[in-house]
Protein backbone atom coordinates (compact mmCIF):
# COMPACT_ATOMS: atom_id res chain seq x y z
CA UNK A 1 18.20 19.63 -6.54
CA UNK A 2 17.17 21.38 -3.55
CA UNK A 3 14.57 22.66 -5.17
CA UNK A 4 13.32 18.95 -5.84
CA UNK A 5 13.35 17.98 -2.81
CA UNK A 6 11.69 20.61 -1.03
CA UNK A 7 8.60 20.87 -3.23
CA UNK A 8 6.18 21.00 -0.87
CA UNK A 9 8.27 23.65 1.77
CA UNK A 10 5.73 25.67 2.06
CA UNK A 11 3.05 23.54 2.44
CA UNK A 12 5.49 21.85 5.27
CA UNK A 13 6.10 25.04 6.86
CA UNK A 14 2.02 25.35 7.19
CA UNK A 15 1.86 21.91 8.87
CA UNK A 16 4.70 22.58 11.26
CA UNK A 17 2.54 25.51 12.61
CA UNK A 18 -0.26 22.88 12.92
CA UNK A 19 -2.41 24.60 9.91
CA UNK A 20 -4.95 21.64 9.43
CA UNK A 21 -5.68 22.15 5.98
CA UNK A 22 -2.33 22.57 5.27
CA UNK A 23 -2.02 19.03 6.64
CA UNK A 24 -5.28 17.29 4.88
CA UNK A 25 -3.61 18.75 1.19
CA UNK A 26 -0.19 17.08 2.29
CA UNK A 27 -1.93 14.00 3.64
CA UNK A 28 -3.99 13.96 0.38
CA UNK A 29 -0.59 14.35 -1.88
CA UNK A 30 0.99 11.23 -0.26
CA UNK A 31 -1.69 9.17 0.92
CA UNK A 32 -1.88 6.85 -2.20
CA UNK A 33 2.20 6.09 -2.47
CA UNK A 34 2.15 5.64 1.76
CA UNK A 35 -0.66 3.36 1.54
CA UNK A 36 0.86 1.04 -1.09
CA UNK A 37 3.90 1.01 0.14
CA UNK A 38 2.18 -0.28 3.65
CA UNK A 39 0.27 -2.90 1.24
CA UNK A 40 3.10 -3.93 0.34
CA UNK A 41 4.54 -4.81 3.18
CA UNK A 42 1.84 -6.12 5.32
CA UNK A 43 -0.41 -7.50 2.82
CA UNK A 44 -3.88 -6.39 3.99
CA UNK A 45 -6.03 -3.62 2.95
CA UNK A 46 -7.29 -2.54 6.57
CA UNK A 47 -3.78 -3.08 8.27
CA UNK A 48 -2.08 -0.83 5.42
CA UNK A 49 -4.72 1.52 6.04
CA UNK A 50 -4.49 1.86 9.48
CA UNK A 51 -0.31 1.54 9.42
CA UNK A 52 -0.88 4.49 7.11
CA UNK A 53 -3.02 6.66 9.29
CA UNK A 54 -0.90 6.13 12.08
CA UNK A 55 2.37 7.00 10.12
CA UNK A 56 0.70 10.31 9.45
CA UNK A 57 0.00 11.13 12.67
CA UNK A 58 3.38 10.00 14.00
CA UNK A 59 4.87 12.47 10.99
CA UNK A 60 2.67 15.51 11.93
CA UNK A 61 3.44 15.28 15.27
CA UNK A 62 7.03 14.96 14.90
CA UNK A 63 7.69 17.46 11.90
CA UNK A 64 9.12 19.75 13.82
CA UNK A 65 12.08 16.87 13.39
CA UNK A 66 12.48 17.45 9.79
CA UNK A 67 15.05 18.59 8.86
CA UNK A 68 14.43 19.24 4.60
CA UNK A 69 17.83 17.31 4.73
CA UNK A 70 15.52 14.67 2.19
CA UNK A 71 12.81 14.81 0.66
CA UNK A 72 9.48 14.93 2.46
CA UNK A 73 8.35 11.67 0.77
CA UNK A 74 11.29 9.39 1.67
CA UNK A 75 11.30 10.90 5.53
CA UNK A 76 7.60 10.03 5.12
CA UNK A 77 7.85 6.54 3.56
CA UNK A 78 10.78 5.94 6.22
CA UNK A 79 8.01 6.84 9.08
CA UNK A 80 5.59 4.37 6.93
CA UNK A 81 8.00 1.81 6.59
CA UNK A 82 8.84 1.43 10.25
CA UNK A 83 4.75 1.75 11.66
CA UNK A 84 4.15 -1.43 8.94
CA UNK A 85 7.05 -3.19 10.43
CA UNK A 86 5.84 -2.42 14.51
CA UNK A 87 2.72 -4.15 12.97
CA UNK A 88 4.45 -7.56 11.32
CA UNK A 89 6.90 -7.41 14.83
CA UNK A 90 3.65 -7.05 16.93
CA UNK A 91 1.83 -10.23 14.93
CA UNK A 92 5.51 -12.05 16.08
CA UNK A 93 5.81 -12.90 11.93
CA UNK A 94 8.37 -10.89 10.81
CA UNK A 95 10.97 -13.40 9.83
CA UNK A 96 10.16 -17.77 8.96
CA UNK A 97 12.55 -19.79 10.43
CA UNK A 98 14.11 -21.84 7.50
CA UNK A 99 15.95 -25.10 7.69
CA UNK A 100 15.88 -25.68 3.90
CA UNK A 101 15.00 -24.93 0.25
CA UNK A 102 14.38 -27.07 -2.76
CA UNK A 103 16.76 -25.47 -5.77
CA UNK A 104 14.73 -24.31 -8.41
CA UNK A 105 15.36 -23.53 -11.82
CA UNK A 106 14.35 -20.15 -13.65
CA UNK A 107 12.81 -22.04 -17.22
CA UNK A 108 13.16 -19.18 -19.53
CA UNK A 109 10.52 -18.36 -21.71
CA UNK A 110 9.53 -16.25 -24.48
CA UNK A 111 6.20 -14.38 -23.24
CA UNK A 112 3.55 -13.30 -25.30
CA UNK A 113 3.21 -9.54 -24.99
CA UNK A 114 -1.01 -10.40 -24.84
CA UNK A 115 0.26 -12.66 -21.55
CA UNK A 116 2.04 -10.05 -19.73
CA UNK A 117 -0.36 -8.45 -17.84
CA UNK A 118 -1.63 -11.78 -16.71
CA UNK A 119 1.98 -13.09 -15.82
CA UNK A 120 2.21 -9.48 -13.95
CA UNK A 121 -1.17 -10.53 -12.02
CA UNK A 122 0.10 -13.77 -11.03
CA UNK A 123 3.81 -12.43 -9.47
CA UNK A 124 1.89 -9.91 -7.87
CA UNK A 125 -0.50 -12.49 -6.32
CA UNK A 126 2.97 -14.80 -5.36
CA UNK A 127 4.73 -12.68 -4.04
CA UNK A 128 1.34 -11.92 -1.49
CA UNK A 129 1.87 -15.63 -0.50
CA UNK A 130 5.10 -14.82 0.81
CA UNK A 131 5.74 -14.67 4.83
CA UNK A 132 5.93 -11.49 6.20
CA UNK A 133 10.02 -11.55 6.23
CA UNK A 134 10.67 -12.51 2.90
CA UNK A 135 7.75 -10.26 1.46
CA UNK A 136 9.13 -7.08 3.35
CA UNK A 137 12.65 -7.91 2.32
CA UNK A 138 11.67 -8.41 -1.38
CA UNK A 139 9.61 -5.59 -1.76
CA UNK A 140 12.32 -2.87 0.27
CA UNK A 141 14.40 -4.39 -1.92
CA UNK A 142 12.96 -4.78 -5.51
CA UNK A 143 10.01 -2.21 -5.12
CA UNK A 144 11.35 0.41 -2.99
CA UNK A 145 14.79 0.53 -4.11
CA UNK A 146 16.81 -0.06 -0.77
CA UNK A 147 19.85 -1.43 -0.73
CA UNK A 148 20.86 -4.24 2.09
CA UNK A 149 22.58 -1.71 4.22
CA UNK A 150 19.65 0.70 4.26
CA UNK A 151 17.62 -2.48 4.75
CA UNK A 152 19.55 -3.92 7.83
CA UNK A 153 19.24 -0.62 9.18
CA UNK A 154 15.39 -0.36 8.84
CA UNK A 155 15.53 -3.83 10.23
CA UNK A 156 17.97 -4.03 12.72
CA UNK A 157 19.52 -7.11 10.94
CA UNK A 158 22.92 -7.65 9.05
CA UNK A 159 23.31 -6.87 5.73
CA UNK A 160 24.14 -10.49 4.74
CA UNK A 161 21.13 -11.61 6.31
CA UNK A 162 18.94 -9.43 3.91
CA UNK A 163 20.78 -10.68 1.24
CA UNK A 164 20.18 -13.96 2.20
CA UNK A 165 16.77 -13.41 2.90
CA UNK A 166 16.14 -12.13 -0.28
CA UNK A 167 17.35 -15.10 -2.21
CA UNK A 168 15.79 -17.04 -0.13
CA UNK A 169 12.31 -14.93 -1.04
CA UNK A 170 13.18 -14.98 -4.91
CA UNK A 171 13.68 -18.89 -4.94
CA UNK A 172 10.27 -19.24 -2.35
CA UNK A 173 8.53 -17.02 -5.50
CA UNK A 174 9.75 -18.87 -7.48
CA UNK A 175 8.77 -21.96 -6.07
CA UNK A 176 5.18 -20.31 -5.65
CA UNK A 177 4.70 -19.67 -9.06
CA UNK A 178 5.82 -22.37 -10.53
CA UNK A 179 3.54 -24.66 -8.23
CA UNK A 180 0.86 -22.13 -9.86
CA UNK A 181 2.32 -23.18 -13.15
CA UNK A 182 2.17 -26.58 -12.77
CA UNK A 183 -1.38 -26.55 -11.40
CA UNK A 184 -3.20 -24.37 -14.18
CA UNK A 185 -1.78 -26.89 -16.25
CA UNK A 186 -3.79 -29.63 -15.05
């Protein structure tokens, strides 16, 4: 396991003595997962991007602080994480203010396999409708496999407010997509 986690050691232990193209061949090995997960949270190309960028530099600068306790990726996305979120707490979005929410029900439906990919699409595109809060909730949650404890860490919230807040985001994407429904319909 250790041997997993470390795979890059040596290419950390050239960044840590500030070899630069030791750190462009690390940048280039995580830049596509960092930058999606960004996405994913913040929901713009150019704001991922620069979230991104900045979590590098923030990582090179403090690698001395790693510790190979984890893998490099999850200390990385962890730095990643936490830059996207400064961004959402800087726009003052990061949670909606809810008073109440229709109850919806899940119609289940056989799919088509040939209408999968487009069902796929349109999640994808609800679940970009989604404020800030409910968005970075659902996707720590459902895409980047945190559970609410790790979450209300990250967050500085309870854990029963991230599980609230991510029920509250399933039955809001829900709600999105079935108003998407409704309307191709027409």
């Amino acid at each position: 396991m250790e041997d997993y986690k470390n795979i890059h050691i040596q290419l950390i232990k050239a960044c840590k003595k500030g070899d630069r193209k030791a750190q462009t061949k690390l940048y280039s090995l995580y830049a596509k997962a960092m930058f999606n997960t960004a996405y994913r949270i913040l929901n713009d190309v150019h704001e991922a991007e620069d979230a991104m960028q900045d979590a590098f530099i923030k990582a090179f600068n403090k690698l001395a602080t790693y510790s190979e306790a984890v893998s490099f990726g999850a200390w990385l996305k962890k730095i990643v994480i936490n830059t996207s979120l400064d961004v959402l707490r800087k726009q003052k979005e990061i949670f909606e203010n809810i008073e109440h929410h229709e109850h919806l029900q899940d119609d289940e439906q056989e799919v088509d396999e040939r209408e999968i990919a487009f069902e796929a699409l349109k999640v994808r595109n609800a679940i970009l409708q989604l404020p800030a809060g409910y968005r970075v909730i659902l996707s720590l949650y459902l895409l980047e496999g945190y559970d609410h404890e790790e979450i209300s860490e990250i967050l500085s919230i309870k854990a029963s407010t991230s599980r609230s807040q991510l029920v509250r985001a399933k039955k809001k994407l829900l709600n999105i997509i079935q108003k998407d429904k409704n309307f191709s319909e027409h």
